[in-house]
PDB file of N, CA and C in Angstrom:
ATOM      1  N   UNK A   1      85.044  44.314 148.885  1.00  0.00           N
ATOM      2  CA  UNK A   1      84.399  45.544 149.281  1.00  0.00           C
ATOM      3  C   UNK A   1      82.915  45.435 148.917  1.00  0.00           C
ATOM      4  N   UNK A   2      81.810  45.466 149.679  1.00  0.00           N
ATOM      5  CA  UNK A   2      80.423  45.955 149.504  1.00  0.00           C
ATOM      6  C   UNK A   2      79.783  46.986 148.769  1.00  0.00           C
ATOM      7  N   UNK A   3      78.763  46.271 147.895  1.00  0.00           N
ATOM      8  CA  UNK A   3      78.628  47.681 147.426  1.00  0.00           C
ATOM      9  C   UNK A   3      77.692  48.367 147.805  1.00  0.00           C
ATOM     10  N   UNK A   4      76.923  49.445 148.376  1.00  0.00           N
ATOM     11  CA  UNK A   4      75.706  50.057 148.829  1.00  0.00           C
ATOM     12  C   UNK A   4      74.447  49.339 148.299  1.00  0.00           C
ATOM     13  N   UNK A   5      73.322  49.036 149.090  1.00  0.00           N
ATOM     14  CA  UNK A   5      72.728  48.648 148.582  1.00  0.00           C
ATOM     15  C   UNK A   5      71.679  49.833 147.885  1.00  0.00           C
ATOM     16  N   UNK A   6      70.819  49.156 147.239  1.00  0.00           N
ATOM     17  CA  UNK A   6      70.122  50.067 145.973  1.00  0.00           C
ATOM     18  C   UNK A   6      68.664  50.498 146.830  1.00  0.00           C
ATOM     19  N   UNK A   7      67.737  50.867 146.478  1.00  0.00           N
ATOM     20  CA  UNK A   7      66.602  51.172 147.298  1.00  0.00           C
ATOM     21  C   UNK A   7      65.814  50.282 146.935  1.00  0.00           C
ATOM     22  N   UNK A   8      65.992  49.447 145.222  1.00  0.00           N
ATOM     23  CA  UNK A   8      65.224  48.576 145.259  1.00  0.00           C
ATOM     24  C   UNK A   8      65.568  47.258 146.079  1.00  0.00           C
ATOM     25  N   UNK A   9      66.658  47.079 146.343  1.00  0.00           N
ATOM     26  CA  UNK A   9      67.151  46.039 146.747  1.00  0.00           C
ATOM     27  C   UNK A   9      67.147  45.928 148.058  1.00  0.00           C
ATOM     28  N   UNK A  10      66.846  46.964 148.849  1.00  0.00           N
ATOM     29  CA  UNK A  10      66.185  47.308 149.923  1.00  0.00           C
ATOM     30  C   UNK A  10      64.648  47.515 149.856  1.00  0.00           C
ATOM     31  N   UNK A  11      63.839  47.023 149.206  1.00  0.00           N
ATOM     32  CA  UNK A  11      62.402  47.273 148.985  1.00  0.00           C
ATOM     33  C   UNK A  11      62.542  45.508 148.908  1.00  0.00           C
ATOM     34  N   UNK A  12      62.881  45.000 148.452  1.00  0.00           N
ATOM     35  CA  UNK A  12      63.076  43.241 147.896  1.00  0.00           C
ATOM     36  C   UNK A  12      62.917  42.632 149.763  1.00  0.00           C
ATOM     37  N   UNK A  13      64.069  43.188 150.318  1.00  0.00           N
ATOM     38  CA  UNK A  13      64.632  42.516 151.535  1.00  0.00           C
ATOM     39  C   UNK A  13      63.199  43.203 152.793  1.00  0.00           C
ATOM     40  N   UNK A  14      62.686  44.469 152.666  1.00  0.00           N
ATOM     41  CA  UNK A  14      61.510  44.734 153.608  1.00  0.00           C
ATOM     42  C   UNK A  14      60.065  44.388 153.691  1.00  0.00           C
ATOM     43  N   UNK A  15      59.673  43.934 154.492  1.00  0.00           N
ATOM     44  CA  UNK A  15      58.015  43.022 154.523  1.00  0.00           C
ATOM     45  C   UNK A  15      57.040  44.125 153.601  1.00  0.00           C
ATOM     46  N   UNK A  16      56.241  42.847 153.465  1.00  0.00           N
ATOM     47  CA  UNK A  16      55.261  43.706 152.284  1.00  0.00           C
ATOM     48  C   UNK A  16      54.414  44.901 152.731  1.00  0.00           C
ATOM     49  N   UNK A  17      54.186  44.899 153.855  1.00  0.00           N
ATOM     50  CA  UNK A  17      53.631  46.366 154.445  1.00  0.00           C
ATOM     51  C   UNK A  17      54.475  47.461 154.543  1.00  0.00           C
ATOM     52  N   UNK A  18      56.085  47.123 154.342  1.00  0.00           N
ATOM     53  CA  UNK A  18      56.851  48.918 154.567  1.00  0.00           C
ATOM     54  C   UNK A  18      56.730  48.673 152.731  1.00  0.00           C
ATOM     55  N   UNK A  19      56.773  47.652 151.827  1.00  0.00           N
ATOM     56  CA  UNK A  19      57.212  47.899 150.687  1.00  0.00           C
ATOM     57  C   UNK A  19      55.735  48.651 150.018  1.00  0.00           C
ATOM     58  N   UNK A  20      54.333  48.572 150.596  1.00  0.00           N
ATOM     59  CA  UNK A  20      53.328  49.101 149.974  1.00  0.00           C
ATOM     60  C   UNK A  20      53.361  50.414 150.443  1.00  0.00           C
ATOM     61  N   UNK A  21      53.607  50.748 151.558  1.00  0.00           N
ATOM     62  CA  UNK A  21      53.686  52.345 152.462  1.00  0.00           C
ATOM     63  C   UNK A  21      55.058  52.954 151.748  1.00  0.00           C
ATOM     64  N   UNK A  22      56.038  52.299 151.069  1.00  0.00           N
ATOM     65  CA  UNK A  22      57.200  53.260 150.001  1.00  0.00           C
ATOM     66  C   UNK A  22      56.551  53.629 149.180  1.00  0.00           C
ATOM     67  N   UNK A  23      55.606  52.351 148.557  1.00  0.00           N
ATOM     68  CA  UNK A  23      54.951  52.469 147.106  1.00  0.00           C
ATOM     69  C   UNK A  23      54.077  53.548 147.007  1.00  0.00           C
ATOM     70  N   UNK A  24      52.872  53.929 148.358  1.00  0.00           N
ATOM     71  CA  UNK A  24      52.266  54.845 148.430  1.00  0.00           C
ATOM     72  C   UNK A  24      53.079  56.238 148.626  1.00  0.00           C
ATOM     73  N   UNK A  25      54.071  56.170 149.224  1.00  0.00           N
ATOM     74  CA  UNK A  25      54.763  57.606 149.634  1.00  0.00           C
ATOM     75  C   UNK A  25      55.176  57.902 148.262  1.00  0.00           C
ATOM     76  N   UNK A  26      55.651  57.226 147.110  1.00  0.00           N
ATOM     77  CA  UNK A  26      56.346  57.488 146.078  1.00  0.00           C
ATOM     78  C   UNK A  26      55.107  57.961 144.765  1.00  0.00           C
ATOM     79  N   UNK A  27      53.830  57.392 145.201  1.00  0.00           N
ATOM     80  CA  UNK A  27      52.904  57.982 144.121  1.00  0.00           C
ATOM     81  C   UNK A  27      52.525  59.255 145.051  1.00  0.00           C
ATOM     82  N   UNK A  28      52.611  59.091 146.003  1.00  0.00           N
ATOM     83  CA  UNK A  28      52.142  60.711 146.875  1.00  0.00           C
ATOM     84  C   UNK A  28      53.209  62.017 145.982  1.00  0.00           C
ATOM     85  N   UNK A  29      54.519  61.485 146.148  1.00  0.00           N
ATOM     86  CA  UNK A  29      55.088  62.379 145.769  1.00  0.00           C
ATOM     87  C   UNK A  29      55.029  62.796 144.272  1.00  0.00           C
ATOM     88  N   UNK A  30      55.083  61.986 143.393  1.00  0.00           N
ATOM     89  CA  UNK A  30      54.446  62.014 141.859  1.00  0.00           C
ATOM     90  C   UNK A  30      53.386  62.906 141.559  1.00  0.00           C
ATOM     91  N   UNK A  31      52.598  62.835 142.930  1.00  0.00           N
ATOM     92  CA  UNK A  31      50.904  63.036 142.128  1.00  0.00           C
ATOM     93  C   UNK A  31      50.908  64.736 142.483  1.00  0.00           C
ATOM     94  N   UNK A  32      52.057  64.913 143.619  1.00  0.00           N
ATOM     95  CA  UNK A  32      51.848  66.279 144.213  1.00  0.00           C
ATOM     96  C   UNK A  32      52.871  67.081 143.236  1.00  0.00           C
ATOM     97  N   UNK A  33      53.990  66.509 142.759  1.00  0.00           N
ATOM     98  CA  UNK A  33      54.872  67.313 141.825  1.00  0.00           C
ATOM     99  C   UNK A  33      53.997  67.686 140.580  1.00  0.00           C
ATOM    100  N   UNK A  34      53.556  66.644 140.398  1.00  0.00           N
ATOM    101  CA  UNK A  34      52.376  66.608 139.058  1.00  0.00           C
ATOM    102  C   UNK A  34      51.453  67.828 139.228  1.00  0.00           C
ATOM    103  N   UNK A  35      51.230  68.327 140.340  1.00  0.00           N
ATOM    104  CA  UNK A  35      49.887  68.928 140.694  1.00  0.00           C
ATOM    105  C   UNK A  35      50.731  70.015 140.750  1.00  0.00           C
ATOM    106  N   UNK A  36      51.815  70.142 141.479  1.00  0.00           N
ATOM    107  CA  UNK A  36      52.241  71.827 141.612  1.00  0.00           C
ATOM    108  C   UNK A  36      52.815  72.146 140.193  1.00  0.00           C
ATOM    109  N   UNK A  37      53.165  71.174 138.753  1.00  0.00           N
ATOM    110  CA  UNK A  37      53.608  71.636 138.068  1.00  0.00           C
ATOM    111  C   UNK A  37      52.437  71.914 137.284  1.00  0.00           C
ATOM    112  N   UNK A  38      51.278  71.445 137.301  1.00  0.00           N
ATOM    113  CA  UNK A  38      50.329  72.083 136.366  1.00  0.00           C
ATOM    114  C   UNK A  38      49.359  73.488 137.429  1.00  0.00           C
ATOM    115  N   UNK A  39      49.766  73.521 138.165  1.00  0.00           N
ATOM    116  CA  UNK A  39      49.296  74.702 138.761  1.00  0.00           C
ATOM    117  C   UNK A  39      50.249  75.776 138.689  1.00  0.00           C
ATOM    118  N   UNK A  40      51.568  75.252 139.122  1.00  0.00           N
ATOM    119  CA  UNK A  40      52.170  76.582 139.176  1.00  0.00           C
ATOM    120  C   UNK A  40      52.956  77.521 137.702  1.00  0.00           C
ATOM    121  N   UNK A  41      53.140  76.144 136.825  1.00  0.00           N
ATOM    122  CA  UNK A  41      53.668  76.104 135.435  1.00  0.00           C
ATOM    123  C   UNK A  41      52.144  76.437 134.607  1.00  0.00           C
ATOM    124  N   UNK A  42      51.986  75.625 134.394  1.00  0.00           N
ATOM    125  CA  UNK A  42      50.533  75.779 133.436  1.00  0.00           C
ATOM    126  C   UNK A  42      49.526  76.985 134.109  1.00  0.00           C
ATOM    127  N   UNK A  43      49.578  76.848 134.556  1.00  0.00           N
ATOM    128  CA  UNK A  43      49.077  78.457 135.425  1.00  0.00           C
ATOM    129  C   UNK A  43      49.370  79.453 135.031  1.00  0.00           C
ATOM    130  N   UNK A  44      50.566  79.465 134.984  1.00  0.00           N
ATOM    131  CA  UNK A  44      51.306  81.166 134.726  1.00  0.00           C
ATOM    132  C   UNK A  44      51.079  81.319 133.566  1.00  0.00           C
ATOM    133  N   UNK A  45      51.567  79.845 132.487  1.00  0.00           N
ATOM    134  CA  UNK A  45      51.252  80.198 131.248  1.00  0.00           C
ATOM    135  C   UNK A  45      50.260  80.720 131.011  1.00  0.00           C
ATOM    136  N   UNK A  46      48.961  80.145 131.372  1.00  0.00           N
ATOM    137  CA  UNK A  46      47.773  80.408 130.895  1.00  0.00           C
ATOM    138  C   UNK A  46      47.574  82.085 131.472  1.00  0.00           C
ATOM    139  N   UNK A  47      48.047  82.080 132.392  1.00  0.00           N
ATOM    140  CA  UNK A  47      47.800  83.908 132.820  1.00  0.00           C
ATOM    141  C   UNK A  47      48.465  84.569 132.083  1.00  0.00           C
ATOM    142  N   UNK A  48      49.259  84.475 131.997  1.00  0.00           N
ATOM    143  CA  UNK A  48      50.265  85.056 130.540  1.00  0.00           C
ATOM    144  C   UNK A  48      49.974  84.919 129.364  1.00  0.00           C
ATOM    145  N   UNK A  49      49.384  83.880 128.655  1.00  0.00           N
ATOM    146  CA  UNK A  49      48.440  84.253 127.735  1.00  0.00           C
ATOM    147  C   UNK A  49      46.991  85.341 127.662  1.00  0.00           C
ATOM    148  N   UNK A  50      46.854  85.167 128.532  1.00  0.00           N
ATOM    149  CA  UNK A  50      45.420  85.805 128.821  1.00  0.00           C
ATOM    150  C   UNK A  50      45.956  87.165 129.355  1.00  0.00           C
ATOM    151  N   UNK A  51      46.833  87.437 129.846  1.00  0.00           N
ATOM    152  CA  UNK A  51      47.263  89.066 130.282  1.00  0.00           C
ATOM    153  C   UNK A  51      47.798  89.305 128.879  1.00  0.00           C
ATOM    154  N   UNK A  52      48.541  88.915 128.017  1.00  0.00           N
ATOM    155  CA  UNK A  52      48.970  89.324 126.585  1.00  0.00           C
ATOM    156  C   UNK A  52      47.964  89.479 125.904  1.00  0.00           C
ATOM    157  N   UNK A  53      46.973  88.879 125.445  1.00  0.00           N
ATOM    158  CA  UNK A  53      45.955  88.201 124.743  1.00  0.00           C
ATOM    159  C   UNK A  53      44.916  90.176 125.265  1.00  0.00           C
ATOM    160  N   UNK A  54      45.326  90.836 126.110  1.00  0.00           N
ATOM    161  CA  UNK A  54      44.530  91.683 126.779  1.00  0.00           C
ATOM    162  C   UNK A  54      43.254  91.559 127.701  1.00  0.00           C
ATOM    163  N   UNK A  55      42.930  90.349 128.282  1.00  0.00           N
ATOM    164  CA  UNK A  55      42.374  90.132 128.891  1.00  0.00           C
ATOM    165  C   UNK A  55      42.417  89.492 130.265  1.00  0.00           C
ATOM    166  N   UNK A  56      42.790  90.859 131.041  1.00  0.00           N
ATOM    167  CA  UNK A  56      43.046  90.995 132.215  1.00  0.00           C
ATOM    168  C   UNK A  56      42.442  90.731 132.967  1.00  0.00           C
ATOM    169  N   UNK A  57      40.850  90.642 133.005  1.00  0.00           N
ATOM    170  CA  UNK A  57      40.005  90.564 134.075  1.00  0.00           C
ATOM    171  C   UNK A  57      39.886  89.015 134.142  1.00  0.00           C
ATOM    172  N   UNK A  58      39.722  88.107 133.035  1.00  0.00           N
ATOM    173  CA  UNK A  58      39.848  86.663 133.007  1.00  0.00           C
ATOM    174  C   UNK A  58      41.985  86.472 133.034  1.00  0.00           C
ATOM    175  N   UNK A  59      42.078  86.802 133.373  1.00  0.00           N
ATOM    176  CA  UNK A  59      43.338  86.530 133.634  1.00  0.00           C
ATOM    177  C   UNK A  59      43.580  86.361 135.165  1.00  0.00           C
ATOM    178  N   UNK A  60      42.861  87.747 136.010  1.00  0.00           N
ATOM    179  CA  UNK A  60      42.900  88.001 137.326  1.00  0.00           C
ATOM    180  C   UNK A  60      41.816  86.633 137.982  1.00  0.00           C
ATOM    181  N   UNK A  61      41.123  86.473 137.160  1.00  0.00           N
ATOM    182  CA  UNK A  61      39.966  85.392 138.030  1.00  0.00           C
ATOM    183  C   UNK A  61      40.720  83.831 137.582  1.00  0.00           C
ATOM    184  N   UNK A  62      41.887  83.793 136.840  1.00  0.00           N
ATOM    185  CA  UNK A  62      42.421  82.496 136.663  1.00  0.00           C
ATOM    186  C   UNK A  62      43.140  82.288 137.790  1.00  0.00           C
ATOM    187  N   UNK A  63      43.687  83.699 138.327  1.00  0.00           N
ATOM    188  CA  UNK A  63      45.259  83.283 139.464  1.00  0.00           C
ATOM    189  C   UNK A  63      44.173  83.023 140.474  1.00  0.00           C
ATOM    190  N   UNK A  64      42.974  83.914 140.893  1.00  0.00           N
ATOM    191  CA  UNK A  64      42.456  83.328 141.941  1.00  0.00           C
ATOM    192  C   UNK A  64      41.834  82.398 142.287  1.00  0.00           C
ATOM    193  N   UNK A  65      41.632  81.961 140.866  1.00  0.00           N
ATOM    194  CA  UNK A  65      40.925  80.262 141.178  1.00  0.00           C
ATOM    195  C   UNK A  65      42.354  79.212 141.404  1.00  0.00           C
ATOM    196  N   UNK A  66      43.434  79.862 140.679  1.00  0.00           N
ATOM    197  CA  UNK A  66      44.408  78.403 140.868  1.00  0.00           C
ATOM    198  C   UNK A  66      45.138  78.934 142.190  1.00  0.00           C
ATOM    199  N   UNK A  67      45.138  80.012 143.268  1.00  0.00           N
ATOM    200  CA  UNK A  67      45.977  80.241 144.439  1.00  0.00           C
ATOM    201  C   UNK A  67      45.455  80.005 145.171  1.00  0.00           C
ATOM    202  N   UNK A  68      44.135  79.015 145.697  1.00  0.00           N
ATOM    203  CA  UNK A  68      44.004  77.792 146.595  1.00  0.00           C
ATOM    204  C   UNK A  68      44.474  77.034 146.579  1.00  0.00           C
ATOM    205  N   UNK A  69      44.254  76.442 145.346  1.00  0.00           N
ATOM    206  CA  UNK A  69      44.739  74.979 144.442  1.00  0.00           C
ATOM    207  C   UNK A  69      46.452  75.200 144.729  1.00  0.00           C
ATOM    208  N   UNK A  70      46.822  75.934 144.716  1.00  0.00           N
ATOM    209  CA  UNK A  70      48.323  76.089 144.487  1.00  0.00           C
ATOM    210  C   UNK A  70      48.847  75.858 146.451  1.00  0.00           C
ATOM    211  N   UNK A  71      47.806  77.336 147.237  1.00  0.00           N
ATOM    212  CA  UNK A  71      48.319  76.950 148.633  1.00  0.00           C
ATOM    213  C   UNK A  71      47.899  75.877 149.235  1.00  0.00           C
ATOM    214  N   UNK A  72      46.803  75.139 148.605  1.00  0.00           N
ATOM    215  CA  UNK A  72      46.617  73.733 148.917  1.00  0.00           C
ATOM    216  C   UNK A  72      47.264  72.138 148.658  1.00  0.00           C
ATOM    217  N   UNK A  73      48.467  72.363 147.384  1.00  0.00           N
ATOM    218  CA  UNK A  73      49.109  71.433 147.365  1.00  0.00           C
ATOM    219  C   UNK A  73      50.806  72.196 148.047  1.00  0.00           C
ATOM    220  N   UNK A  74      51.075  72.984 148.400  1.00  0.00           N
ATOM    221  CA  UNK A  74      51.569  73.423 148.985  1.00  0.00           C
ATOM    222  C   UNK A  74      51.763  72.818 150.589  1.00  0.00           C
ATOM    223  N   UNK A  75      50.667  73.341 151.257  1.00  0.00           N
ATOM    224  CA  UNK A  75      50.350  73.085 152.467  1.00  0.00           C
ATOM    225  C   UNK A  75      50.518  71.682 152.934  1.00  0.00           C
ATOM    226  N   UNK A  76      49.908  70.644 151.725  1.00  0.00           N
ATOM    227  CA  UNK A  76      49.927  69.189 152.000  1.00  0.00           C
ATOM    228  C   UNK A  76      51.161  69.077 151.782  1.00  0.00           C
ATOM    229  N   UNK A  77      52.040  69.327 150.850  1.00  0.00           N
ATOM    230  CA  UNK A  77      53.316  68.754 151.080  1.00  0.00           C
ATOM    231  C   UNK A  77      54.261  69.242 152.233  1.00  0.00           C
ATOM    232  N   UNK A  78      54.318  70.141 152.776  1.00  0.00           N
ATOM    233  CA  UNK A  78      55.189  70.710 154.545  1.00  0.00           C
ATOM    234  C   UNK A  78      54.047  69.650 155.036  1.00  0.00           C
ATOM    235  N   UNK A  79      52.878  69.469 155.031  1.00  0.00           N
ATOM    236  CA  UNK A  79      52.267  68.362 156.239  1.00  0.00           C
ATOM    237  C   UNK A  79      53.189  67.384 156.542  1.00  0.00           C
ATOM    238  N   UNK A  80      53.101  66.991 155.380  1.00  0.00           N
ATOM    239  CA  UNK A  80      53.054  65.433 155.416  1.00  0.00           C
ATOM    240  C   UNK A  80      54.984  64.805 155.502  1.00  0.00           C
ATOM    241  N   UNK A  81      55.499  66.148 155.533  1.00  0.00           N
ATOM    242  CA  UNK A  81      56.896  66.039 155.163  1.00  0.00           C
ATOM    243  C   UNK A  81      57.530  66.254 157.040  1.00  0.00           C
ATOM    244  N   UNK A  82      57.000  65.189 157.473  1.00  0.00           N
ATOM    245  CA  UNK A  82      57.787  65.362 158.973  1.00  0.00           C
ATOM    246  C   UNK A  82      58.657  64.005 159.214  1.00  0.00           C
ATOM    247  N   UNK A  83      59.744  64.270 159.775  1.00  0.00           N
ATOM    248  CA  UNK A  83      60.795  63.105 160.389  1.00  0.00           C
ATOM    249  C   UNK A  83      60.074  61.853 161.621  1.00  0.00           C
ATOM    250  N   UNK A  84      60.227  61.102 160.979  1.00  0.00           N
ATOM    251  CA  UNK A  84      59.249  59.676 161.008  1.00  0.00           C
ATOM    252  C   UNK A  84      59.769  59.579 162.879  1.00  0.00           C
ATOM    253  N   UNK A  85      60.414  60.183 163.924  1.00  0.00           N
ATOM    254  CA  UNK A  85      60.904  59.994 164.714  1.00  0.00           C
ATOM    255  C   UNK A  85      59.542  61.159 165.765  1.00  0.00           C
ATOM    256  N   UNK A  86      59.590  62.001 164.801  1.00  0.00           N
ATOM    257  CA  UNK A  86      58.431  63.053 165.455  1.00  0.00           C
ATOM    258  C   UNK A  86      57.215  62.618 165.298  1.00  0.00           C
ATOM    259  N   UNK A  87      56.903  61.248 164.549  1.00  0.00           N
ATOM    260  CA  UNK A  87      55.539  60.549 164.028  1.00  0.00           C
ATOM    261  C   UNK A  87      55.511  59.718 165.601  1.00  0.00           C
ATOM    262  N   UNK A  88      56.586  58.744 165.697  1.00  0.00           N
ATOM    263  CA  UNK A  88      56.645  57.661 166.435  1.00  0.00           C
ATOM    264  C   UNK A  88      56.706  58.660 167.860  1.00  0.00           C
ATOM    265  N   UNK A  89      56.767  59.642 168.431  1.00  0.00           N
ATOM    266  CA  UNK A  89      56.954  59.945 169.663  1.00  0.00           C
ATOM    267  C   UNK A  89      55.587  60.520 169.620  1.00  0.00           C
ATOM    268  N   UNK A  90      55.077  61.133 168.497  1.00  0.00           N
ATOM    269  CA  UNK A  90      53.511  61.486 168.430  1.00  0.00           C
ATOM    270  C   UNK A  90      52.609  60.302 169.062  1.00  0.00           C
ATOM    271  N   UNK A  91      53.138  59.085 168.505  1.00  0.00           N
ATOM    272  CA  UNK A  91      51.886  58.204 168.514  1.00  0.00           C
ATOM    273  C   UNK A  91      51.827  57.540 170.190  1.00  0.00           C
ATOM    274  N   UNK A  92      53.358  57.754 170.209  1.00  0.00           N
ATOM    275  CA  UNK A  92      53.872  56.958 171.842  1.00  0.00           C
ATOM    276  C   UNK A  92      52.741  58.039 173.105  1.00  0.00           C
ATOM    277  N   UNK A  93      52.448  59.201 172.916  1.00  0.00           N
ATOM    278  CA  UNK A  93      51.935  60.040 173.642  1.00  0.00           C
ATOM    279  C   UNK A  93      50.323  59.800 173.668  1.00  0.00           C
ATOM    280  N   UNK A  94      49.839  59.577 172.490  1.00  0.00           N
ATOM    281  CA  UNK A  94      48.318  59.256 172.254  1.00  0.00           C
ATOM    282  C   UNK A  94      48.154  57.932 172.721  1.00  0.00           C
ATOM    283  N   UNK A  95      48.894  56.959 173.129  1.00  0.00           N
ATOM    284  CA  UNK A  95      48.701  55.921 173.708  1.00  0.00           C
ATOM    285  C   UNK A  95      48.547  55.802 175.535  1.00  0.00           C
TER     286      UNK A  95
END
């Protein structure tokens, strides 16, 4: 019986251009979890300190500086998150 192969072991067996375009998709995803957790986590904290702390008005100018930052790593991740089949019929049309 076979056993499934692994993703690395499927990264071993694919040419070095799909294995650098995994490598990049996989720090993409790192760097954006990274980013929504210190925006959306570290964020709140810090507003929550600062709304406890009684200082509301620097509290209110923290959410609005980080709710770009927040709908902006947001936004990039639905971008960039499309089925590689809707990429390839994209590109077949621009040709």
């Amino acid at each position: 019986m076979e056993q499934p192969e692994t993703k690395s072991q499927e990264l071993q067996e694919a040419p070095e251009s799909e294995k650098r375009e995994s490598r990049r998709s996989m720090v993409r995803v790192y760097v954006t979890y990274a980013a929504a957790a210190f925006v959306f986590g570290g964020g709140a904290i810090l507003i929550a300190v600062l709304f406890f702390m009684g200082k509301g008005d620097e509290a209110k100018d923290l959410f609005l500086a980080i709710m770009p930052v927040g709908a902006a790593v947001i936004s990039y991740w639905f971008a960039t998150r499309r089925p590689a089949s809707a990429t390839e019929s994209g590109d077949a049309k621009n040709q």
